[in-house]
Protein backbone atom coordinates (compact mmCIF):
# COMPACT_ATOMS: atom_id res chain seq x y z
CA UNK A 1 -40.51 113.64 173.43
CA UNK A 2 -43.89 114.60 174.59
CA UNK A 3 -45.35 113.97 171.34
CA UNK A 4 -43.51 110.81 170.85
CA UNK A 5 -45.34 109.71 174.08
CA UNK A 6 -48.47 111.04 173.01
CA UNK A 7 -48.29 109.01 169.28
CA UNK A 8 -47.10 105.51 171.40
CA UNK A 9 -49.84 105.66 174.02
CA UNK A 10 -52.55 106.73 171.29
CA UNK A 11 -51.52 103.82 169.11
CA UNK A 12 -51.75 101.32 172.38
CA UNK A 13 -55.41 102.66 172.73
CA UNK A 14 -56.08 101.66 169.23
CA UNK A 15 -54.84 98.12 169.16
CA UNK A 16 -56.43 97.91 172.65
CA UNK A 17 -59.80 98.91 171.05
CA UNK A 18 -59.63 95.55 169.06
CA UNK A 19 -60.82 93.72 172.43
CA UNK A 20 -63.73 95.84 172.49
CA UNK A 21 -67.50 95.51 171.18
CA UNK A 22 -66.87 98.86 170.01
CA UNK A 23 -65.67 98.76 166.92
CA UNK A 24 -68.16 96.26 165.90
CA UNK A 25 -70.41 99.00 166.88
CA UNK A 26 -69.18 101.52 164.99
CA UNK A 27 -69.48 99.25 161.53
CA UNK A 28 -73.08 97.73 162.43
CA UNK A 29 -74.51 101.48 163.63
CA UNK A 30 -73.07 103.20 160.30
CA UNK A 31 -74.63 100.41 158.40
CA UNK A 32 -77.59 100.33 159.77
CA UNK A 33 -79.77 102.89 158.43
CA UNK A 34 -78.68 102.19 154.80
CA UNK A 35 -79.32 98.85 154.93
CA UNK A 36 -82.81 99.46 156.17
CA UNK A 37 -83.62 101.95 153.18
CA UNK A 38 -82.11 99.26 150.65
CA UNK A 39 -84.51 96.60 151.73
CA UNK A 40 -87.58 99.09 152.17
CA UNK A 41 -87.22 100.77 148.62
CA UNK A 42 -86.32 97.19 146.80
CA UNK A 43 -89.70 96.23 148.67
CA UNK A 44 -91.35 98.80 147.13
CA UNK A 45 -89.78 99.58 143.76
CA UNK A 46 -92.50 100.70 141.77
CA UNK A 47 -92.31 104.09 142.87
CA UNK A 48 -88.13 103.97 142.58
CA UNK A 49 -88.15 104.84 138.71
CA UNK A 50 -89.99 108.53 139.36
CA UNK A 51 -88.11 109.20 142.81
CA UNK A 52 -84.22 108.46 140.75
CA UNK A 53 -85.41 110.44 137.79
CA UNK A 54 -85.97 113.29 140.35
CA UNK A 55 -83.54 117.01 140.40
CA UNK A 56 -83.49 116.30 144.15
CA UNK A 57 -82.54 112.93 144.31
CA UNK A 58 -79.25 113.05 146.32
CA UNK A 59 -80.56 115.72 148.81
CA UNK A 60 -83.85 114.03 149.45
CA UNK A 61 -81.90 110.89 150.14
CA UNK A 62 -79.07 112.10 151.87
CA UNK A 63 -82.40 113.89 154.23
CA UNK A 64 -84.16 110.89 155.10
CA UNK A 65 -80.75 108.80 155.38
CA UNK A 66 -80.32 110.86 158.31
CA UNK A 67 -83.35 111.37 160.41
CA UNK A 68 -83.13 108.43 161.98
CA UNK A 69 -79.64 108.42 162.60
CA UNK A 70 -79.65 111.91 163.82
CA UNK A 71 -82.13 111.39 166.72
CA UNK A 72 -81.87 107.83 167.41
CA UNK A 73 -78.90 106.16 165.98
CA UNK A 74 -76.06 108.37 166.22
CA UNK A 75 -76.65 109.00 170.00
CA UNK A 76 -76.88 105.47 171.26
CA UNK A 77 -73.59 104.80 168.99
CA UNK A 78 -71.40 107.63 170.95
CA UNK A 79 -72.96 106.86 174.25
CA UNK A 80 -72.30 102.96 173.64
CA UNK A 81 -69.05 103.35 171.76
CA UNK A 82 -67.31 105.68 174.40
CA UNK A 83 -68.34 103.34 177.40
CA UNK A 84 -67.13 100.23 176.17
CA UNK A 85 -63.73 101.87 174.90
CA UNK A 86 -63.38 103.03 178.40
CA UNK A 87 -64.74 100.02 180.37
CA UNK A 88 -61.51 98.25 178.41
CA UNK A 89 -59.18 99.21 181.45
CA UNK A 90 -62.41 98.15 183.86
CA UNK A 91 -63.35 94.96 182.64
CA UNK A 92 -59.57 93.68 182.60
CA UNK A 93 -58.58 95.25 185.92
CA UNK A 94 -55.83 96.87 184.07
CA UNK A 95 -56.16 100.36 185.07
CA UNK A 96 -52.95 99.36 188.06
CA UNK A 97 -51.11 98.17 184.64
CA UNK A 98 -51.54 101.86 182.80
CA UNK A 99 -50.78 103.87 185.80
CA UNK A 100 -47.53 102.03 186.05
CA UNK A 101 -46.45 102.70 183.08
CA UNK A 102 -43.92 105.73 182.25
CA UNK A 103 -46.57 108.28 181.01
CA UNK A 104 -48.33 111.55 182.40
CA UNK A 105 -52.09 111.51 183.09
CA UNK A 106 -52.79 114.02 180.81
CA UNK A 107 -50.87 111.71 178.28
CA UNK A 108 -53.46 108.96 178.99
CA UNK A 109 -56.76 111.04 179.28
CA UNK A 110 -56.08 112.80 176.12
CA UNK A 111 -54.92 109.66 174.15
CA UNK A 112 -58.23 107.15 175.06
CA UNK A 113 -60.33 110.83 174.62
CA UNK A 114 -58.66 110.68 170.75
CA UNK A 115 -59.23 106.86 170.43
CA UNK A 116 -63.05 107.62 170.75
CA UNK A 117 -62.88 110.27 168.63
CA UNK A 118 -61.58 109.00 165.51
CA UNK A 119 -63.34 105.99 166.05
CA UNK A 120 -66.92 108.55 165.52
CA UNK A 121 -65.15 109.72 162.13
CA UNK A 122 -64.91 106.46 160.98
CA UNK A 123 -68.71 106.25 161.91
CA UNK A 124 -69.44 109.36 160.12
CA UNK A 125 -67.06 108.14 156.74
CA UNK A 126 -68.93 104.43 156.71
CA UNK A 127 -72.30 106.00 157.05
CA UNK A 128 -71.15 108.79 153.94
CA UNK A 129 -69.91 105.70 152.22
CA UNK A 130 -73.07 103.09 152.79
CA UNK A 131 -75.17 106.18 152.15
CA UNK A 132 -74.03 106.40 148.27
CA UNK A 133 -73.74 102.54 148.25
CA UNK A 134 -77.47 102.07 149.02
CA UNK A 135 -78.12 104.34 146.31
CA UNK A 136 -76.46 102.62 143.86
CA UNK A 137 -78.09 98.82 144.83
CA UNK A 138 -81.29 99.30 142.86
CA UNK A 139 -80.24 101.38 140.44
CA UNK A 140 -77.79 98.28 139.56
CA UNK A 141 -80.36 95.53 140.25
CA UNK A 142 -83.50 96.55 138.98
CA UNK A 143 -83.38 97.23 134.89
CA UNK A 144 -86.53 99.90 135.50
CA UNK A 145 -83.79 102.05 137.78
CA UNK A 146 -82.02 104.37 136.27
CA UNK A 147 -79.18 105.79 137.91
CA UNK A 148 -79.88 109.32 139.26
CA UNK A 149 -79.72 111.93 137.39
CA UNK A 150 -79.49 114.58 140.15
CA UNK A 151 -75.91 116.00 140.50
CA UNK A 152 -74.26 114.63 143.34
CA UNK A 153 -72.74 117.45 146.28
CA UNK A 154 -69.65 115.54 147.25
CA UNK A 155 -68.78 118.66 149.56
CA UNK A 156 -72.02 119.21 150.92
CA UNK A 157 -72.04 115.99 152.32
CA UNK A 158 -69.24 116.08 154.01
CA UNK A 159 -69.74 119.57 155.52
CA UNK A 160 -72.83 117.66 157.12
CA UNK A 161 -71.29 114.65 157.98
CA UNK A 162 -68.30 117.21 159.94
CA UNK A 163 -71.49 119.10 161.22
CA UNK A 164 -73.07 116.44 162.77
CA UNK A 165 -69.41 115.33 164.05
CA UNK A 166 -69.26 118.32 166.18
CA UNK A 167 -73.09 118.22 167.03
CA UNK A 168 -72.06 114.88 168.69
CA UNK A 169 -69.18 116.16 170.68
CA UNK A 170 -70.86 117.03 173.78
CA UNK A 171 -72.53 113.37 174.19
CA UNK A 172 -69.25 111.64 173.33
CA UNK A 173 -67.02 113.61 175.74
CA UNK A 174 -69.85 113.84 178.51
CA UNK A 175 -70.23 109.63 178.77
CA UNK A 176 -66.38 109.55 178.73
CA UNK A 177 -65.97 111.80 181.81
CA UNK A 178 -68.59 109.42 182.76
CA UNK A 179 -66.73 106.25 182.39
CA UNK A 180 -63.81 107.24 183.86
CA UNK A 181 -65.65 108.37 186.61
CA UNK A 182 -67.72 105.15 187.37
CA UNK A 183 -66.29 101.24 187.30
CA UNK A 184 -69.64 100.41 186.32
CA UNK A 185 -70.68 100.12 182.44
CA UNK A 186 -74.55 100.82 183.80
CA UNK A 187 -73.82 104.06 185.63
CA UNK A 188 -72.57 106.00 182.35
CA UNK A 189 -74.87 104.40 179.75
CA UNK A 190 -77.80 105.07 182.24
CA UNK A 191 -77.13 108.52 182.67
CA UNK A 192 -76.62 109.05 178.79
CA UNK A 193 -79.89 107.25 177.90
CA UNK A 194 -81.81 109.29 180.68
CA UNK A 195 -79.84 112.82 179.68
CA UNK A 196 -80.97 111.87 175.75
CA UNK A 197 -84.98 111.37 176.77
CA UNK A 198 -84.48 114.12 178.26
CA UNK A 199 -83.02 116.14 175.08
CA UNK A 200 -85.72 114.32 172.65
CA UNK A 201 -88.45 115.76 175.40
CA UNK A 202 -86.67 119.36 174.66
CA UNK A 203 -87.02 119.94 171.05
CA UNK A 204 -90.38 121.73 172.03
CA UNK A 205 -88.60 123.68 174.07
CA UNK A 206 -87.61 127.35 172.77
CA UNK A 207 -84.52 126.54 175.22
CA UNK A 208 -84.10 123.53 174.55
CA UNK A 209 -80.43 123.78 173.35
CA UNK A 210 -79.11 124.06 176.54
CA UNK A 211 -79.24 120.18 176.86
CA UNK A 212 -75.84 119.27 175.79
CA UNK A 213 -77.56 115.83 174.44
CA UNK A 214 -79.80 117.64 171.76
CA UNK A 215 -77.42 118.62 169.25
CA UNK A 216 -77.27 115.92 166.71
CA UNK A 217 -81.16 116.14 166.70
CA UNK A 218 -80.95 119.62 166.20
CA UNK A 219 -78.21 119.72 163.72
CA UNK A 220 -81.37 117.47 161.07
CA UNK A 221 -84.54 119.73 162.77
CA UNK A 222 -83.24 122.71 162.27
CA UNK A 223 -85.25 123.62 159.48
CA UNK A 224 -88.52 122.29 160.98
CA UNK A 225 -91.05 124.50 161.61
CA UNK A 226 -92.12 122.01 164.25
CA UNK A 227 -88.96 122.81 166.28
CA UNK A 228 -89.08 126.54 168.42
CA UNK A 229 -85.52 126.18 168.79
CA UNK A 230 -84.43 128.48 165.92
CA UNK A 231 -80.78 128.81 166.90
CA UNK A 232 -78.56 129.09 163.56
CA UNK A 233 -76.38 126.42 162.95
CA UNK A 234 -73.23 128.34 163.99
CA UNK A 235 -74.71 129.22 167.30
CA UNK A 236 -75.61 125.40 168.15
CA UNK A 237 -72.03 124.35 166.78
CA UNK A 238 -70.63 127.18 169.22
CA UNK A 239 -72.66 125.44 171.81
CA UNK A 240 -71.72 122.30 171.10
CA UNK A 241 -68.12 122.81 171.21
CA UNK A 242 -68.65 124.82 174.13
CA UNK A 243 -70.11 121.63 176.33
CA UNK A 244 -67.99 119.58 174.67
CA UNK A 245 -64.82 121.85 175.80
CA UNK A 246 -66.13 122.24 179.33
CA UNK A 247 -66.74 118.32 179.65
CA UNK A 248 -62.77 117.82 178.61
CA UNK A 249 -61.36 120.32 181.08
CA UNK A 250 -64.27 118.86 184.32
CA UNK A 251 -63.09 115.46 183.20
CA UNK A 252 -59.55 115.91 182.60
CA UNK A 253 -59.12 117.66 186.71
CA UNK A 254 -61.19 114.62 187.98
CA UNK A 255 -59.08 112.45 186.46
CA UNK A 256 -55.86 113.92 187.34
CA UNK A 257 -56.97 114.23 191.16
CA UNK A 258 -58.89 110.49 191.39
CA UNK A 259 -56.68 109.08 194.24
CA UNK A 260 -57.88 105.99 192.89
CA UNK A 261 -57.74 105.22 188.73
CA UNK A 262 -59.79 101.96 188.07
């Protein structure tokens, strides 16, 4: 019964999601970055032949796909995405309308939590997907391209894309404790923006990785010898998780003991 509940209510967040810029958001910000690259390397496609006849193609690509995601990018999308899920309820004074209906709080937190979530997988997946794409354009269009010859790590990708997932927890669960927390859409954006200077400001910090906004920045610098945080990666994703864990249970009590929801 209680998972019955759980599937309904998490499948009325996801068609409610269609009224939302959000999901626009999530295409346009995995895009992006791939798009960019495209149009910079067609622009200067002399020097494609020597780079796709390269052993290191894929990684070398995959690399600079993602530094601009990873410290700009991918934290404006979860700090955008997760307030305008949330500011759904707001910006339709509905929030009287869900509390009426025959589910438990928990049932509700937990559900628009999961909506938000999925919704950064799918970010993740288009991004993996646009990635290869964008590697393939010139390749196809220009007859001096060949395709590359580098063997490409399927699974290595992906246990980056899932690493950077998990990086991003902390800053996606953080601005939704933050949404439900304040009507306004400026309160929790503001605070996410502010907390994420704040984290870019860090990375010269040997401590720096107590900012729970740093991790996705991390997660691509961690090999820098720039960056004095040299945390291993299982540490920062124990971190991560750890914020992002805290941030669920803080949000989840405030939640359940708001006199007034919305």
């Amino acid at each position: 019964m209680l998972i019955g509940n759980y599937v309904r209510c998490f499948q009325s967040e996801w068609l409610k999601k269609k009224r939302s810029l959000g999901s626009w958001l999530i295409v346009v910000g995995a895009l992006f970055t791939p798009t960019i690259i495209v149009v910079a390397r067609m622009l200067h496609r002399g020097k494609l032949p020597a780079l796709y006849a390269a052993s290191d193609f894929w990684t070398s690509y995959w690399r600079s796909s993602w530094e601009s995601m990873a410290i700009f990018f991918l934290p404006m999308a979860a700090i955008l995405v997760t307030s305008l899920i949330v500011q759904i309820e707001y910006r339709n004074n509905a929030w009287k309308q869900v509390n009426t209906l025959p589910l438990s709080l928990t049932t509700i937190y937990f559900s628009k939590l999961a909506v938000v979530l999925v919704l950064m997988a799918e970010f993740f997946i288009l991004f993996d997907v646009a990635v290869y794409v964008s590697a393939m354009v010139p390749a196809t269009l220009l007859g001096n391209v060949s395709y590359p010859r580098a063997h490409l790590p399927p699974r290595d990708f992906v246990a980056d894309a899932g690493r950077y997932w998990v990086a991003s927890l902390p800053i996606v669960v953080a601005q939704y404790v933050l949404s439900l927390r304040f009507r306004s859409f400026l309160v929790p954006v503001g605070v996410g923006f502010m907390t994420w200077v704040a984290a870019l400001a860090a990375l010269s910090w040997k401590d720096g990785y107590i900012l729970p906004y740093i991790y996705t920045m991390l997660a691509y610098l961690r090999d820098d010898p720039k960056t004095r945080i040299t945390l291993p990666a299982s540490q920062l994703n124990a971190w991560a998780i750890g914020y992002a864990l805290c941030f669920t249970l803080a949000g989840y009590l405030l939640f359940v003991n708001k006199r007034q929801k919305g």
